[in-house]
C-alpha atoms as a PDB file:
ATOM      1  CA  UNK A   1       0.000   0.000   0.000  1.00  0.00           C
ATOM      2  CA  UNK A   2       1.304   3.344  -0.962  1.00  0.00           C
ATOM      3  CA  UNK A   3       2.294   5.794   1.965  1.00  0.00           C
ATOM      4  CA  UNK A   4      -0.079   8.601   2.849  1.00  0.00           C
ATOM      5  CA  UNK A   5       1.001  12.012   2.818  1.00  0.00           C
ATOM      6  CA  UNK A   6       1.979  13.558   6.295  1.00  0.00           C
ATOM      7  CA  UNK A   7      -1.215  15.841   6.343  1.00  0.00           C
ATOM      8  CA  UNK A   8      -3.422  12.744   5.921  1.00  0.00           C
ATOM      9  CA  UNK A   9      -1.334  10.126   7.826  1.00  0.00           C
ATOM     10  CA  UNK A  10      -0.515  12.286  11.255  1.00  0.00           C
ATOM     11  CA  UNK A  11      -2.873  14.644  13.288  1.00  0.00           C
ATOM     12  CA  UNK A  12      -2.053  18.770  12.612  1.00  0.00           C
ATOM     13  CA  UNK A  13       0.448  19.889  15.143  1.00  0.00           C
ATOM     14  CA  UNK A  14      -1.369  23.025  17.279  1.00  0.00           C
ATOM     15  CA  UNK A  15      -1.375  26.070  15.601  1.00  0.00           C
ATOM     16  CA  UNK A  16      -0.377  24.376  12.310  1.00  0.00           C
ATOM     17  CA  UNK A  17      -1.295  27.088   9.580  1.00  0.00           C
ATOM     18  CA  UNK A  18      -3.886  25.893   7.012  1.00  0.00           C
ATOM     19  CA  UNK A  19      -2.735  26.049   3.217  1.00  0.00           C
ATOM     20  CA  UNK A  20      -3.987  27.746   0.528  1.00  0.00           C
ATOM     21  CA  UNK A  21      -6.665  24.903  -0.281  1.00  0.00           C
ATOM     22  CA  UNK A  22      -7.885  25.253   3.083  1.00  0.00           C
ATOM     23  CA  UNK A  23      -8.249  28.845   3.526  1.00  0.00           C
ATOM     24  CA  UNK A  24      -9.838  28.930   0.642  1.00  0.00           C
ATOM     25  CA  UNK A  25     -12.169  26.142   1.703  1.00  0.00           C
ATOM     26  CA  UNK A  26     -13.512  28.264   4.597  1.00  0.00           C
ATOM     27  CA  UNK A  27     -13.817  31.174   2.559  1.00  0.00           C
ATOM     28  CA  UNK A  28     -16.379  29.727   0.265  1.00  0.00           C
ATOM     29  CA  UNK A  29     -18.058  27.731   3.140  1.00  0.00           C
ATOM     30  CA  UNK A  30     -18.520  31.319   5.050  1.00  0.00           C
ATOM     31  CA  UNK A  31     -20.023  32.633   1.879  1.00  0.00           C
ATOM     32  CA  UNK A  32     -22.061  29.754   1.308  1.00  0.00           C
ATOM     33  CA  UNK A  33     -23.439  29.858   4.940  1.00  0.00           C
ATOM     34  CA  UNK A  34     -23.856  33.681   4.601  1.00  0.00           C
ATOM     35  CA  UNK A  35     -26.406  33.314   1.522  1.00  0.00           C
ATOM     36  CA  UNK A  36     -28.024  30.392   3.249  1.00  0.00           C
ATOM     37  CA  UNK A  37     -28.874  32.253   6.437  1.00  0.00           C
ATOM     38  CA  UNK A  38     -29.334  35.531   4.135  1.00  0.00           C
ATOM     39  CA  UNK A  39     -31.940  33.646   1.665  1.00  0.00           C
ATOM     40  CA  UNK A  40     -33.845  31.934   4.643  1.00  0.00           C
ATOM     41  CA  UNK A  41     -34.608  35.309   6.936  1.00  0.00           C
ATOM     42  CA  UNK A  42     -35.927  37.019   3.889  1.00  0.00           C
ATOM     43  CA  UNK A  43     -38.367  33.624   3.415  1.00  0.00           C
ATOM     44  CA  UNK A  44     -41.934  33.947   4.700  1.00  0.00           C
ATOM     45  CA  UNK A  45     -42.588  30.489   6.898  1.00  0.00           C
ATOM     46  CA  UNK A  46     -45.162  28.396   5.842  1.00  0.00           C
ATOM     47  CA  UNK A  47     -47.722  28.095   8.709  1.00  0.00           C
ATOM     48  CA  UNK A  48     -48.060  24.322   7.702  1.00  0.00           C
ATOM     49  CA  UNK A  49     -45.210  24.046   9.437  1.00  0.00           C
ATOM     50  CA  UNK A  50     -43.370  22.878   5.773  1.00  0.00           C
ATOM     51  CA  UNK A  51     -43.271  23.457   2.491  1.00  0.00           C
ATOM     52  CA  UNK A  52     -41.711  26.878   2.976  1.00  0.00           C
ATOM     53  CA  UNK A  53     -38.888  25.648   0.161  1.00  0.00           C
ATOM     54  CA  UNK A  54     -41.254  25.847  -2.685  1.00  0.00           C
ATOM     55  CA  UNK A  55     -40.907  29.647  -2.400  1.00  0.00           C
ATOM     56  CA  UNK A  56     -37.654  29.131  -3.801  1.00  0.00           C
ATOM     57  CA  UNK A  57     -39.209  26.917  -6.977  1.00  0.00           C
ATOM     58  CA  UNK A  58     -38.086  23.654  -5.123  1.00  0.00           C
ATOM     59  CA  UNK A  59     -40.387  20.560  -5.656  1.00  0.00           C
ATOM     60  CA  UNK A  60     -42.370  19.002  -2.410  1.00  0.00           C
ATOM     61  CA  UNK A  61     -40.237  16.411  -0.825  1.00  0.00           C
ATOM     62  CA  UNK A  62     -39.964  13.202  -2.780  1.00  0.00           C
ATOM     63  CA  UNK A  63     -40.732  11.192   0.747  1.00  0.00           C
ATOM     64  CA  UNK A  64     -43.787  13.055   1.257  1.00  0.00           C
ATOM     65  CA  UNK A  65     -44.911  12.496  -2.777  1.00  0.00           C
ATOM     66  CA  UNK A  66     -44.234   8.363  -2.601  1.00  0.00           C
ATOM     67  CA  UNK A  67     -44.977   7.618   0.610  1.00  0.00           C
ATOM     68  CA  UNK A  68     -47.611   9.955   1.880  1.00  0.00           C
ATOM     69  CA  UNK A  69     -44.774  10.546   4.928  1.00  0.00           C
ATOM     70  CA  UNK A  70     -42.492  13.562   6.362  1.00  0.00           C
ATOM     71  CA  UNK A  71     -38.852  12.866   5.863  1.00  0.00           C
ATOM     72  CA  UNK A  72     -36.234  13.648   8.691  1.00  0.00           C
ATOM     73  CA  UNK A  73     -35.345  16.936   6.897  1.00  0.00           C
ATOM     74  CA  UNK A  74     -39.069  18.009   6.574  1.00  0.00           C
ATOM     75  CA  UNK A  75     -39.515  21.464   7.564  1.00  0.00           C
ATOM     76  CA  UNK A  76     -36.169  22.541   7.886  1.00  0.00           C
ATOM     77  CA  UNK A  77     -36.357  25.657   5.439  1.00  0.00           C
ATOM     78  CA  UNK A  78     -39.312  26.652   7.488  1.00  0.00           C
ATOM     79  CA  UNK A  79     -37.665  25.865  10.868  1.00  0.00           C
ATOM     80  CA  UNK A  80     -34.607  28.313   9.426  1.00  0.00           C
ATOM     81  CA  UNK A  81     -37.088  30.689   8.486  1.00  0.00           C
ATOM     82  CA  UNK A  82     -38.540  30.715  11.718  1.00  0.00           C
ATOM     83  CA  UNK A  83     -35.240  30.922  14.302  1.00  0.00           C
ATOM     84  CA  UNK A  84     -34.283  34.012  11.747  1.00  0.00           C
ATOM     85  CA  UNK A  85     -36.998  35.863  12.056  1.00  0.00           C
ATOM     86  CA  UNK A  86     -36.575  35.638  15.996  1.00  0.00           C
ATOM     87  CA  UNK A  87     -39.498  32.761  16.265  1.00  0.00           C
ATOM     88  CA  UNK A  88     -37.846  30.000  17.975  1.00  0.00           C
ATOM     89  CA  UNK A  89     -40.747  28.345  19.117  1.00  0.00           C
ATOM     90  CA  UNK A  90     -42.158  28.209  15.456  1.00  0.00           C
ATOM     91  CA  UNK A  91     -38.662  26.903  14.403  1.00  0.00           C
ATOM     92  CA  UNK A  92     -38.623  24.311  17.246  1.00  0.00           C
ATOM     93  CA  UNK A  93     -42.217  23.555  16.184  1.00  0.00           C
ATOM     94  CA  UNK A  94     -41.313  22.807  12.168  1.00  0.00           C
ATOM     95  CA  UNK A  95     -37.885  20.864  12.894  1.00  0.00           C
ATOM     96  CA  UNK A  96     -36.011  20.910  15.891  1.00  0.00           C
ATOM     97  CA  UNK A  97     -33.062  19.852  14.599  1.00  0.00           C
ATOM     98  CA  UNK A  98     -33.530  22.679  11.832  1.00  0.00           C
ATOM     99  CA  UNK A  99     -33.213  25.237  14.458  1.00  0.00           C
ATOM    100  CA  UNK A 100     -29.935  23.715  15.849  1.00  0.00           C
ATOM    101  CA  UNK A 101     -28.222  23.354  12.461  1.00  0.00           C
ATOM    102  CA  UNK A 102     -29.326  27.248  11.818  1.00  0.00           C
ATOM    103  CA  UNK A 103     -27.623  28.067  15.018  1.00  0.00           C
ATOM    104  CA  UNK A 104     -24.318  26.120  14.326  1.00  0.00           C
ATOM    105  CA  UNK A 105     -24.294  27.942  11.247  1.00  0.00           C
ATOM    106  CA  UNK A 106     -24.777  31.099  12.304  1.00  0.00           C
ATOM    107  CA  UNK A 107     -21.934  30.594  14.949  1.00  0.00           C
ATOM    108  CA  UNK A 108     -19.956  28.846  12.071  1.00  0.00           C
ATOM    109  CA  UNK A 109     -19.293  31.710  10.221  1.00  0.00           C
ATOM    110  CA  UNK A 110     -17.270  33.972  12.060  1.00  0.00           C
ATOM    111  CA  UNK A 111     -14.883  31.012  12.783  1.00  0.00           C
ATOM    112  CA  UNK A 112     -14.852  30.099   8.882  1.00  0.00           C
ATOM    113  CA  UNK A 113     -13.843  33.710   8.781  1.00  0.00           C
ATOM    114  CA  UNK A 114     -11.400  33.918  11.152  1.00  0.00           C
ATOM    115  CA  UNK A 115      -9.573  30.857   9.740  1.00  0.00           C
ATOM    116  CA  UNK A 116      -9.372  32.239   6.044  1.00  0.00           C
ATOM    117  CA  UNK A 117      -8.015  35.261   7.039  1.00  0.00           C
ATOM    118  CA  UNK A 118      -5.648  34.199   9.530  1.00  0.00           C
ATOM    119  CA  UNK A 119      -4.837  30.713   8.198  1.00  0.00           C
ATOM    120  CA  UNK A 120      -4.177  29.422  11.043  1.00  0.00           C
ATOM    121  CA  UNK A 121      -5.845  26.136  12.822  1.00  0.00           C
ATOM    122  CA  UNK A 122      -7.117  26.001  16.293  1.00  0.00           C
ATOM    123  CA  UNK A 123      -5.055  24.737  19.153  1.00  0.00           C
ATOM    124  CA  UNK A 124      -5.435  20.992  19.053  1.00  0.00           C
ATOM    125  CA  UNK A 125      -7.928  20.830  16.510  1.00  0.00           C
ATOM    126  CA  UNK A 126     -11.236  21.546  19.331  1.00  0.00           C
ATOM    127  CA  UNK A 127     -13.016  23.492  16.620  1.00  0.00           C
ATOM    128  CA  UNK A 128     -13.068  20.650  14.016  1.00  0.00           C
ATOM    129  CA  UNK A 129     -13.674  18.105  16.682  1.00  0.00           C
ATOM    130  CA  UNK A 130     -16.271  19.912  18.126  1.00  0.00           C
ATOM    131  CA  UNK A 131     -18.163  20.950  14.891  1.00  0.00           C
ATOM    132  CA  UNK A 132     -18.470  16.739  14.049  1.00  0.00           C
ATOM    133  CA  UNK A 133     -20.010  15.939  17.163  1.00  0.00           C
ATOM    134  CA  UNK A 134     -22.544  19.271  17.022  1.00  0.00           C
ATOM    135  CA  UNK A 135     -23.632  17.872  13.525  1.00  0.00           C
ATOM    136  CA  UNK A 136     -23.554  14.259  14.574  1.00  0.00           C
ATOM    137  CA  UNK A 137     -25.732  15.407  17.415  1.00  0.00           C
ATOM    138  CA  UNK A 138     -28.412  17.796  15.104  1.00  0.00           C
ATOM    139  CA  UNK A 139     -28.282  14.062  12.839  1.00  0.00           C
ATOM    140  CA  UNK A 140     -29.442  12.182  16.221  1.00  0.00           C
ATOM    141  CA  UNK A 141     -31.855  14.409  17.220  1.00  0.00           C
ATOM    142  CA  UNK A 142     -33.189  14.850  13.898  1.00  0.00           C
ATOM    143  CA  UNK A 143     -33.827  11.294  12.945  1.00  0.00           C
ATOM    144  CA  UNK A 144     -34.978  10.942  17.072  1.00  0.00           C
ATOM    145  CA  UNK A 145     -37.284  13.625  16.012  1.00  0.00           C
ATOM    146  CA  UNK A 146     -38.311  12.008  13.324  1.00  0.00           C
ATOM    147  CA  UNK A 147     -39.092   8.193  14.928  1.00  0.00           C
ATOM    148  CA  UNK A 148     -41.469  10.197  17.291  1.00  0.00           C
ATOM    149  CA  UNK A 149     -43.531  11.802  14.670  1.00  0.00           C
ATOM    150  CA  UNK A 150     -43.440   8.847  12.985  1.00  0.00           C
ATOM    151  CA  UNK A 151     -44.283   6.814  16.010  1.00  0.00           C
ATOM    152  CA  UNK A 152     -47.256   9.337  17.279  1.00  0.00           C
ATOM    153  CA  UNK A 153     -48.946   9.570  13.706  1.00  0.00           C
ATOM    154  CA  UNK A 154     -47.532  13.192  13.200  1.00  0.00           C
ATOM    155  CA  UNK A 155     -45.709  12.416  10.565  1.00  0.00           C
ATOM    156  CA  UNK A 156     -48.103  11.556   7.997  1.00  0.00           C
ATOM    157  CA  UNK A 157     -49.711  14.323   5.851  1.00  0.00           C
END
């Protein structure tokens, strides 16, 4: 088996600067999260509690059109929506999990920022570390959330 490269093979020393690729990689991730959050407050949330997406020209979920059920990701837009327009109980109300991931993204982007400018990583990699276990946890609760609308009848249309 061919040897790995050092940057894939051994863990980043503490403040390790981040190459060009990487700096870079935040960049565009802070600009993508900026036009998600951006696009999502200026969204008017559908009082269904879903469906707030097809203002965009989306199609209805594909889960929802086969099998007559809400998918774990089912009123997320509208949950984002919601948390942005300072409605966290209508967020929490569409998709819990929706209003956590809106959070972590909001919080996201000053450190995306930070690291392109500065280039440099955080001390013992906490920020990567933690950011996989926040989204491994939104995943959990979301498909949690899901199992108990599915379980209590809520999750049919």
């Amino acid at each position: 088996m061919d040897k790995l490269p050092p940057y894939l093979s051994q863990p980043p020393q503490d403040g390790k600067m981040l190459n060009r690729t990487e700096r870079t990689a935040c960049a565009v991730m802070s600009v993508v999260l900026v036009l998600l959050l951006g696009v999502a407050s200026l969204l008017t949330p559908n009082p269904a509690g879903h469906g707030t997406h097809r203002q965009l020209g989306l199609p209805g979920c594909t889960m929802v059109t086969i099998f007559g059920i809400r998918c774990p990701g089912c009123g997320m837009t509208t949950s984002w929506a919601h948390t942005l327009n300072g409605d966290i109980e209508g967020g929490l109300r569409a998709n819990t999990a929706g209003v956590m991931l809106c959070l972590f993204a909001s919080l996201s982007v000053p450190f995306l920022i930070a690291m392109s400018m500065r280039g440099v990583r955080s001390r013992g990699n906490w920020m990567s570390r933690l950011a996989i276990t926040l989204l491994f946890l939104i995943l959990s609760i979301s498909v949690l959330e899901w199992l108990i609308r599915m379980a209590s009848g809520r999750a049919l249309w």
